[in-house]
N, C-alpha and C. Protein backbone atom coordinates (compact mmCIF):
# COMPACT_ATOMS: atom_id res chain seq x y z
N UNK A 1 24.77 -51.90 8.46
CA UNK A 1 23.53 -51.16 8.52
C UNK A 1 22.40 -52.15 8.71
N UNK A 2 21.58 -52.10 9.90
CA UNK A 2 20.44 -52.95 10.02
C UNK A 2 19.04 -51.68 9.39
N UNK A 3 18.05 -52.59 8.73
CA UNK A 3 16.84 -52.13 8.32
C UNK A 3 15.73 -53.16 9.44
N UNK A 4 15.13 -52.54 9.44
CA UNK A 4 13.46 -53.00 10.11
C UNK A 4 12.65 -52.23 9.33
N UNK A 5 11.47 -53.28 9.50
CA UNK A 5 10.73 -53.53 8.56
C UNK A 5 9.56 -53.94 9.06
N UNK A 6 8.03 -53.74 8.71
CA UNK A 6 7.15 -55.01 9.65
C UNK A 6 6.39 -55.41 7.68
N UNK A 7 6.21 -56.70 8.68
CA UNK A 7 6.00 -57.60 6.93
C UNK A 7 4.71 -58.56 7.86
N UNK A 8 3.35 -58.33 6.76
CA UNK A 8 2.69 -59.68 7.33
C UNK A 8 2.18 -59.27 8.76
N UNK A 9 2.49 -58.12 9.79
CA UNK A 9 1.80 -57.88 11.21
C UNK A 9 3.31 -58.69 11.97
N UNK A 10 4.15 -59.16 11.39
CA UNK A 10 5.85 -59.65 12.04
C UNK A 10 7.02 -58.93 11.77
N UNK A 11 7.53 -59.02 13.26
CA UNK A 11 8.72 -57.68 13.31
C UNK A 11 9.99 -58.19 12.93
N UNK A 12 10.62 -58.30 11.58
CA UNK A 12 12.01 -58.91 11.06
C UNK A 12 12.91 -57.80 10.95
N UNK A 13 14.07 -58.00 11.34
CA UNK A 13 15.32 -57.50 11.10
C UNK A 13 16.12 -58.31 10.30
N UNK A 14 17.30 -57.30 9.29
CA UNK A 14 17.97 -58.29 8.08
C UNK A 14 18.66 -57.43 8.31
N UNK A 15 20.32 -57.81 7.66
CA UNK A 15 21.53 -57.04 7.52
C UNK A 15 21.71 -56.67 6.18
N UNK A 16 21.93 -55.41 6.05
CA UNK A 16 21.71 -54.64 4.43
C UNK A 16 23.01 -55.47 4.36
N UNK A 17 22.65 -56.00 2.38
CA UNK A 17 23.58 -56.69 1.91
C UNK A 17 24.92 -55.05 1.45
N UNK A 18 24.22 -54.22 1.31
CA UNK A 18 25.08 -52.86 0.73
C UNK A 18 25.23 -52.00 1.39
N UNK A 19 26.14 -51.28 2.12
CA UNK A 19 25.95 -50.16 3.02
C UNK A 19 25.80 -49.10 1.81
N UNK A 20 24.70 -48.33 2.58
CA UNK A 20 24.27 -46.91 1.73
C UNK A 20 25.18 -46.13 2.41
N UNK A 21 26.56 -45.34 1.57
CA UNK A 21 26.65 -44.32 1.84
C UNK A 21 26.48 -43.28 1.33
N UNK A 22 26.86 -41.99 1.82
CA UNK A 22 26.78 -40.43 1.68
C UNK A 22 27.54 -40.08 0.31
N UNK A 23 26.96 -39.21 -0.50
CA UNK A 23 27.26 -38.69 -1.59
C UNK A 23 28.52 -37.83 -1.59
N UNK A 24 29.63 -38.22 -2.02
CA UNK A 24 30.88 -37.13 -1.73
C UNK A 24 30.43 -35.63 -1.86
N UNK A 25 31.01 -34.82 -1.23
CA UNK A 25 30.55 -33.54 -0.95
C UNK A 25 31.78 -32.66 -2.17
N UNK A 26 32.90 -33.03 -2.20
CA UNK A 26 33.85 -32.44 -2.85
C UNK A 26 34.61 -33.22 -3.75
N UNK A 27 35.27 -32.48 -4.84
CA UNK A 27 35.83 -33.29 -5.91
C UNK A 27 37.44 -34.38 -4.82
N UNK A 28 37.80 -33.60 -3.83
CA UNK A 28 39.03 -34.49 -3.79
C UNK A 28 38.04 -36.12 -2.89
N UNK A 29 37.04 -36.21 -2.53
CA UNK A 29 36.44 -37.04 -1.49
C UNK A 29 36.22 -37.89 -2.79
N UNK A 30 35.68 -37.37 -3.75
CA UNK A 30 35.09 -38.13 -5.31
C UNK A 30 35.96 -38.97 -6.15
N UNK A 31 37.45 -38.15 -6.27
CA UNK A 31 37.92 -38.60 -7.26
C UNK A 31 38.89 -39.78 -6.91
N UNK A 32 38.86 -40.73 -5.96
CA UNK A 32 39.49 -41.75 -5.77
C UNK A 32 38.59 -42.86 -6.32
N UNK A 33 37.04 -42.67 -6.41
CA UNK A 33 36.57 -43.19 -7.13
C UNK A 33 36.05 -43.89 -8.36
N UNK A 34 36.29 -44.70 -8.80
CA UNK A 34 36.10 -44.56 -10.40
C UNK A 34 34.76 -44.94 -10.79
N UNK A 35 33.15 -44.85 -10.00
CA UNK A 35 32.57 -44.20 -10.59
C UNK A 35 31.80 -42.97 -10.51
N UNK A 36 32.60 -42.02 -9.87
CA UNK A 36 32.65 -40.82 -9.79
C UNK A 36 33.26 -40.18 -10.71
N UNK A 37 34.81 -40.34 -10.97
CA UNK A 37 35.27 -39.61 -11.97
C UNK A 37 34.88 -40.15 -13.23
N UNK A 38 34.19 -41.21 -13.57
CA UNK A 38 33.16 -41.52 -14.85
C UNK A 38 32.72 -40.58 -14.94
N UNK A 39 31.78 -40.07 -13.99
CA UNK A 39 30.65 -39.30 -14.05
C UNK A 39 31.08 -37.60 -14.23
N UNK A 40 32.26 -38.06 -13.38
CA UNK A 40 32.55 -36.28 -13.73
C UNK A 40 33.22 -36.44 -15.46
N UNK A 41 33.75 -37.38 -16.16
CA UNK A 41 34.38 -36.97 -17.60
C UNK A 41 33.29 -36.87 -17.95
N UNK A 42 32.29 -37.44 -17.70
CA UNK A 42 30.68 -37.61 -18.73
C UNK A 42 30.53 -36.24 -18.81
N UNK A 43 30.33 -35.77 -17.56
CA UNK A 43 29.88 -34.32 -17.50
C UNK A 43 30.79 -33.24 -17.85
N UNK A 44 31.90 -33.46 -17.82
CA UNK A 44 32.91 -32.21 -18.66
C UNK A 44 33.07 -32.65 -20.05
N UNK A 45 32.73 -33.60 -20.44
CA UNK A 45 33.12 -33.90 -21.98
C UNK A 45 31.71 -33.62 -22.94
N UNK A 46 30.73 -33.31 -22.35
CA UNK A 46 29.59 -32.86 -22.27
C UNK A 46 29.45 -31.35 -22.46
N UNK A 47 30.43 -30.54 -21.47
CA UNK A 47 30.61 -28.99 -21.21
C UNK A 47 31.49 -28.75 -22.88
N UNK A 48 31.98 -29.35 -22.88
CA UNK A 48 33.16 -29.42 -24.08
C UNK A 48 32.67 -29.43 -25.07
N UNK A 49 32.01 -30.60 -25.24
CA UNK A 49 31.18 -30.99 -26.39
C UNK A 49 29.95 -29.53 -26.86
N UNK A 50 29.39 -29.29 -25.90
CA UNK A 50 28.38 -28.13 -26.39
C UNK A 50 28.80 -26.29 -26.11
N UNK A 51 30.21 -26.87 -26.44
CA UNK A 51 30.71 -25.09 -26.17
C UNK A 51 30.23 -24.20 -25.33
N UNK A 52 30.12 -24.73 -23.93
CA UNK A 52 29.56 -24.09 -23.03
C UNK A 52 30.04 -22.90 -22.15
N UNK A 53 31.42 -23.09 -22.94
CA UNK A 53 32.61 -21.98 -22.30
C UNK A 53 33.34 -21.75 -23.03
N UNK A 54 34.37 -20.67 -23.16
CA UNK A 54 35.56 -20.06 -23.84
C UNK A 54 36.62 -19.89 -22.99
N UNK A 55 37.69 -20.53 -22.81
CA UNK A 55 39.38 -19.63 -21.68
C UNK A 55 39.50 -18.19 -22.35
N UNK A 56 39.13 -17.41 -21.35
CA UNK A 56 40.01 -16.07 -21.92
C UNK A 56 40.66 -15.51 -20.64
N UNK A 57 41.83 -14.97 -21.25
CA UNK A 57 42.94 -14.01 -19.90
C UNK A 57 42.22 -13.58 -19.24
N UNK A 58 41.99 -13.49 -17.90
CA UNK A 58 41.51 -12.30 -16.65
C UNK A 58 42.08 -11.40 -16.72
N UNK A 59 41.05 -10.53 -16.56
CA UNK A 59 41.74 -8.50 -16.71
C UNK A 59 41.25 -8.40 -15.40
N UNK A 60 42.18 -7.03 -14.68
CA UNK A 60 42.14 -7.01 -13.41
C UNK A 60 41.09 -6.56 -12.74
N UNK A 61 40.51 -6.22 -13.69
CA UNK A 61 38.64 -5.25 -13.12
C UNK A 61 38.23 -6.92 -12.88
N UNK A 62 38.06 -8.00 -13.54
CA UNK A 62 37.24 -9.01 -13.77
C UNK A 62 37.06 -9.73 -12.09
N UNK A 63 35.77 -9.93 -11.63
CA UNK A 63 35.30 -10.73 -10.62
C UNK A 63 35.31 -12.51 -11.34
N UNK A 64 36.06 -13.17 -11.25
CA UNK A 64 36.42 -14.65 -11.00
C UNK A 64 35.63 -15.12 -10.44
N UNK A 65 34.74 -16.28 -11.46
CA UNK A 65 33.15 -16.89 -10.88
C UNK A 65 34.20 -19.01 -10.53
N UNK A 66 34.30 -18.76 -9.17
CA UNK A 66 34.62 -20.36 -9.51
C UNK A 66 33.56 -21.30 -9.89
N UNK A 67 33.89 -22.79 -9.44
CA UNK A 67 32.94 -23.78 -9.50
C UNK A 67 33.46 -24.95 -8.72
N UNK A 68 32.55 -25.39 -8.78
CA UNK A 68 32.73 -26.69 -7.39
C UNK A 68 31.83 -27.82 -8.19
N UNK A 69 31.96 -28.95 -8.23
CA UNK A 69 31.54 -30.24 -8.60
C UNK A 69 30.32 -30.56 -7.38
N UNK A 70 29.23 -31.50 -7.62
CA UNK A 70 28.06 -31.52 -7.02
C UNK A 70 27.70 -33.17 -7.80
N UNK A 71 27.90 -33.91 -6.66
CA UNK A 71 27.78 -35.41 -6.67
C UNK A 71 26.26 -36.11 -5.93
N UNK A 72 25.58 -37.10 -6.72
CA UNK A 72 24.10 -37.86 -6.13
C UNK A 72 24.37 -38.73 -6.75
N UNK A 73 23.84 -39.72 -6.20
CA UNK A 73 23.70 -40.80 -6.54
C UNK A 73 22.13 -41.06 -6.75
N UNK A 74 21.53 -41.41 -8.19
CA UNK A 74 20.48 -41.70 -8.53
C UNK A 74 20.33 -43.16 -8.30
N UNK A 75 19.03 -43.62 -7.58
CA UNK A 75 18.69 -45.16 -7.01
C UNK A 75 17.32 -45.03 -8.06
N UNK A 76 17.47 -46.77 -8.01
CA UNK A 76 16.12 -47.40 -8.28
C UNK A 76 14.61 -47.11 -7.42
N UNK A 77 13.50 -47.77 -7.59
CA UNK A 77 12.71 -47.78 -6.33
C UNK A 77 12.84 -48.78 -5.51
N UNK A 78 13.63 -49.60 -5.89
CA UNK A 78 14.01 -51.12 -4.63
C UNK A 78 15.13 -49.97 -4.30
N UNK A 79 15.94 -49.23 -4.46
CA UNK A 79 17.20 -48.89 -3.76
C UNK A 79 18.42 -48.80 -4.14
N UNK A 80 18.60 -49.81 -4.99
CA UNK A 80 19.71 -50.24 -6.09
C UNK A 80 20.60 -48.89 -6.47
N UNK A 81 21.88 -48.91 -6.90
CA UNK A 81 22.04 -47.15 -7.45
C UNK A 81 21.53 -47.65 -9.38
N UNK A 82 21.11 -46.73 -9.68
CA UNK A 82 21.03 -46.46 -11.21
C UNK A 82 22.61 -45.96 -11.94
N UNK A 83 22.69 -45.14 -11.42
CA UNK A 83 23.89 -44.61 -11.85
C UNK A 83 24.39 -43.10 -11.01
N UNK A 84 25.63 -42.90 -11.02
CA UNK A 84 25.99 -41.87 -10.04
C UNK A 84 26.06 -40.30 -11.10
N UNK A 85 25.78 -39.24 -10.83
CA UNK A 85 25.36 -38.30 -11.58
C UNK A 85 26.69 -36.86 -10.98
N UNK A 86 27.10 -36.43 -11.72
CA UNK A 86 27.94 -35.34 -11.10
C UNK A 86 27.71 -34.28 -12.08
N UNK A 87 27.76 -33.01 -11.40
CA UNK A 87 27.35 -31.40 -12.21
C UNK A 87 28.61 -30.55 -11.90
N UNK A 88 28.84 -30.12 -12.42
CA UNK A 88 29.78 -28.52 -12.21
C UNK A 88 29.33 -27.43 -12.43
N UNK A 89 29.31 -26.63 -11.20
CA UNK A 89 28.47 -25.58 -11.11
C UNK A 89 28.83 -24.24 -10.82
N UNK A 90 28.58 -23.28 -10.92
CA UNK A 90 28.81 -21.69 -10.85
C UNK A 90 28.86 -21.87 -9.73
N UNK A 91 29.98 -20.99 -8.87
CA UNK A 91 29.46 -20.50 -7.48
C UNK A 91 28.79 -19.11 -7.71
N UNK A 92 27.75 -19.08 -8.46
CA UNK A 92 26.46 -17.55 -8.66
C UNK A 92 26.92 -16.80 -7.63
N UNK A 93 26.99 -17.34 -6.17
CA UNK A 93 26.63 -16.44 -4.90
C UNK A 93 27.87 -15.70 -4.90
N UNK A 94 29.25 -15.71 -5.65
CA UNK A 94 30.22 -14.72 -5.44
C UNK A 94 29.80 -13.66 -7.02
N UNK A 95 28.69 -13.75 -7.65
CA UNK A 95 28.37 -12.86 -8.67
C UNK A 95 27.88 -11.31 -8.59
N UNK A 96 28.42 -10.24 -8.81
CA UNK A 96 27.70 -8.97 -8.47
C UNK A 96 26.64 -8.75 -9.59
N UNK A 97 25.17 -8.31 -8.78
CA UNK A 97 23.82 -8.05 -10.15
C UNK A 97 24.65 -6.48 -10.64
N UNK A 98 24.46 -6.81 -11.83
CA UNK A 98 24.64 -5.20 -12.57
C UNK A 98 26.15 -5.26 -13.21
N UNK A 99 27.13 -6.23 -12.57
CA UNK A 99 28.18 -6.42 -13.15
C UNK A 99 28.52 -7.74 -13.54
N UNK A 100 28.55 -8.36 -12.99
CA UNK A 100 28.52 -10.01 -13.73
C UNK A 100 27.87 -10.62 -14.41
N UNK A 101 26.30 -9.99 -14.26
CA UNK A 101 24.85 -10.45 -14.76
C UNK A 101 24.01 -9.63 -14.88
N UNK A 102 22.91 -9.44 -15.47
CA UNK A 102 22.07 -8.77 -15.86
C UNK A 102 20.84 -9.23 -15.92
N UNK A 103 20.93 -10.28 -16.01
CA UNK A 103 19.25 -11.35 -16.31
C UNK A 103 19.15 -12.20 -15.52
N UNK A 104 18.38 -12.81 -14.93
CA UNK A 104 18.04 -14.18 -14.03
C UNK A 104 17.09 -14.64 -14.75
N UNK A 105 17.11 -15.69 -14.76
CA UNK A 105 16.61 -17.22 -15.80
C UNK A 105 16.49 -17.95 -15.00
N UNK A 106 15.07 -18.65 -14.98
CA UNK A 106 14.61 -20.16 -13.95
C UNK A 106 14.10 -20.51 -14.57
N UNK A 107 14.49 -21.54 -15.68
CA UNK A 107 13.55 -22.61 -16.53
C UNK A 107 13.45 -23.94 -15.60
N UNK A 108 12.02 -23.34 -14.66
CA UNK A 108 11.65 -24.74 -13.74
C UNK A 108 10.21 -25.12 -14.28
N UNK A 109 9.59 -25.97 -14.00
CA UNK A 109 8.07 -26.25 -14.38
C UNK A 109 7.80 -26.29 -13.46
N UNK A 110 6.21 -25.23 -13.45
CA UNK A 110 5.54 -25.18 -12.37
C UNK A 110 4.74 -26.51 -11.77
N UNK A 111 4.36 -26.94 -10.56
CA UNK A 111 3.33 -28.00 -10.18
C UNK A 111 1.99 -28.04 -11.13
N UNK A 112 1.79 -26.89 -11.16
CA UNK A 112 0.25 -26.51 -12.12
C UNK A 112 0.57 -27.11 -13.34
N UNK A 113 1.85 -26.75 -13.83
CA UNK A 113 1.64 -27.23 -15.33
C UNK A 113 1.53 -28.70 -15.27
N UNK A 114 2.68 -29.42 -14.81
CA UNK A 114 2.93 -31.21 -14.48
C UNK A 114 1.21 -31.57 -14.07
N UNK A 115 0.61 -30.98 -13.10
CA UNK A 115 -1.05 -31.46 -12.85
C UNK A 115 -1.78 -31.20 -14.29
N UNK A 116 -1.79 -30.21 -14.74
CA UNK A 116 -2.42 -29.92 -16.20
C UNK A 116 -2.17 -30.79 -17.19
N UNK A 117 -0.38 -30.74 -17.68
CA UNK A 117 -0.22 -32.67 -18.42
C UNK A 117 -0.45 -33.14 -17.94
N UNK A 118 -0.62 -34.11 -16.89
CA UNK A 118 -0.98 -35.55 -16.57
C UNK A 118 -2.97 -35.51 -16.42
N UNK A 119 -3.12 -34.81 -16.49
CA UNK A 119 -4.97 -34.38 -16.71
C UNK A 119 -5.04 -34.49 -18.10
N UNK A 120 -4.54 -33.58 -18.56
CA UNK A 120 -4.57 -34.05 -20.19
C UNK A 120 -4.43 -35.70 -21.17
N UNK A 121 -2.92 -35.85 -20.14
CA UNK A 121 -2.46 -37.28 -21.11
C UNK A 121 -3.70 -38.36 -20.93
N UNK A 122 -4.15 -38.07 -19.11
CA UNK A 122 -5.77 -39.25 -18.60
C UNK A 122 -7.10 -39.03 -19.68
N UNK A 123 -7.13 -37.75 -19.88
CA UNK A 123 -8.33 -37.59 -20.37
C UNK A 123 -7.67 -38.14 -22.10
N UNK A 124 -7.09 -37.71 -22.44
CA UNK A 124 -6.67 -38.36 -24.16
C UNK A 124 -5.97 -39.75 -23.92
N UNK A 125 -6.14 -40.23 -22.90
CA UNK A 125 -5.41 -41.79 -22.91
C UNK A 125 -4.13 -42.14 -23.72
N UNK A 126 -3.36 -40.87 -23.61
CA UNK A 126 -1.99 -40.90 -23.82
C UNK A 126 -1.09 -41.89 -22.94
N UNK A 127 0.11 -42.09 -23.69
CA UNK A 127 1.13 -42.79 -22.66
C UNK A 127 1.96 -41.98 -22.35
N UNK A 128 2.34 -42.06 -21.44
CA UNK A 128 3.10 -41.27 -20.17
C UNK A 128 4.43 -41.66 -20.36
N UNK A 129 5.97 -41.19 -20.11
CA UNK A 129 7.09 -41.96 -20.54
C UNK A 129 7.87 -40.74 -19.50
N UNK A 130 8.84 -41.48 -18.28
CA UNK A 130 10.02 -40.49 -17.80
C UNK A 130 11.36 -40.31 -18.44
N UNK A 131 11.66 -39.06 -18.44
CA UNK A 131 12.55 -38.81 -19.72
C UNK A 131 13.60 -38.54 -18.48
N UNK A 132 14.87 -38.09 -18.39
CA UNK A 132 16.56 -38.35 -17.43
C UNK A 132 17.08 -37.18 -18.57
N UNK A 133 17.37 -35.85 -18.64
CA UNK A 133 18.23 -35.33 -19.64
C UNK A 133 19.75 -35.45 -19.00
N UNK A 134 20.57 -35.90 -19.22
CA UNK A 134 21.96 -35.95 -18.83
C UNK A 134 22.84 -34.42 -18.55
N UNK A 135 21.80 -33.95 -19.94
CA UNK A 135 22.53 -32.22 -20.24
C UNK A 135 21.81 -31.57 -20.40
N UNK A 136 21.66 -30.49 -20.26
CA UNK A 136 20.64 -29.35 -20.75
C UNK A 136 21.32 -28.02 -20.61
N UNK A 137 21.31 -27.22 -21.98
CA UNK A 137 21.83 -25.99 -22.19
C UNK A 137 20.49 -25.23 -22.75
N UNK A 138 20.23 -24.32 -22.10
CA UNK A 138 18.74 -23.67 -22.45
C UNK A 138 19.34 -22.31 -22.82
N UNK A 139 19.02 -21.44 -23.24
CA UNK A 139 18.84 -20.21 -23.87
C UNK A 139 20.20 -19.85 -24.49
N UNK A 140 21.12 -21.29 -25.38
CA UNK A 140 21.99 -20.90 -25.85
C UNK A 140 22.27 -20.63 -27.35
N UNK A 141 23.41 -20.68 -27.98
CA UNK A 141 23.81 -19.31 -29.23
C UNK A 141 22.89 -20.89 -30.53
């Protein structure tokens, strides 16, 4: 992988010491990896850990929600990786409203609010600190 760059008003080319690649798309592309499947025990031992599920028998009325694994790689601001991050996730989109679910939940923060803290923390000369949650289970028992 060549990068260009202009440095100084001079046009340099360098050979990336690391090729950046593409984030596996699927668990079999992932798991030859070992720090991928790190990332995926982190994250199921995690699911485990906060009783995020129960096995029970399928009855034949029951619609079967799969899931699929969802791989990024978190970088530095030089580029560097930080660490590789993997989720397991609902496929929602095979869910029927009225039978699978009943409620929709988006615990996102609005832009307004993030502009409103950081107005606040300037004006009270607070310190500012980025927080990484690894896990988050919101509206549970």
């Amino acid at each position: 992988m060549r990068l260009r760059y202009q440095t100084h008003g001079t046009d340099e080319e360098f050979q990336a010491l690391t090729a950046i690649t593409a984030d596996p798309t699927c668990y079999s592309q992932a798991v030859g990896h070992p720090q991928w499947r790190d990332a995926m025990d982190q994250e199921f031992n995690a699911l485990l850990h906060n009783d995020t599920w129960r096995l029970v028998p399928p009855k034949p009325d029951m619609n079967i929600i799969g899931c699929k694994w969802v791989f990024r790689t978190k970088r530095t601001a030089d580029g560097s990786v930080e660490r590789h991050k993997s989720r397991l996730v609902a496929k929602g989109y095979n869910q029927v409203a009225g039978e699978d679910f009943f409620d929709t939940f988006s615990p996102v923060v609005k832009p307004t609010t993030v502009r409103l803290l950081l107005s606040l923390a300037i004006t009270n000369k607070w310190t500012l600190r980025q927080l990484d949650v690894h896990n988050a289970f919101l509206n549970g028992v």
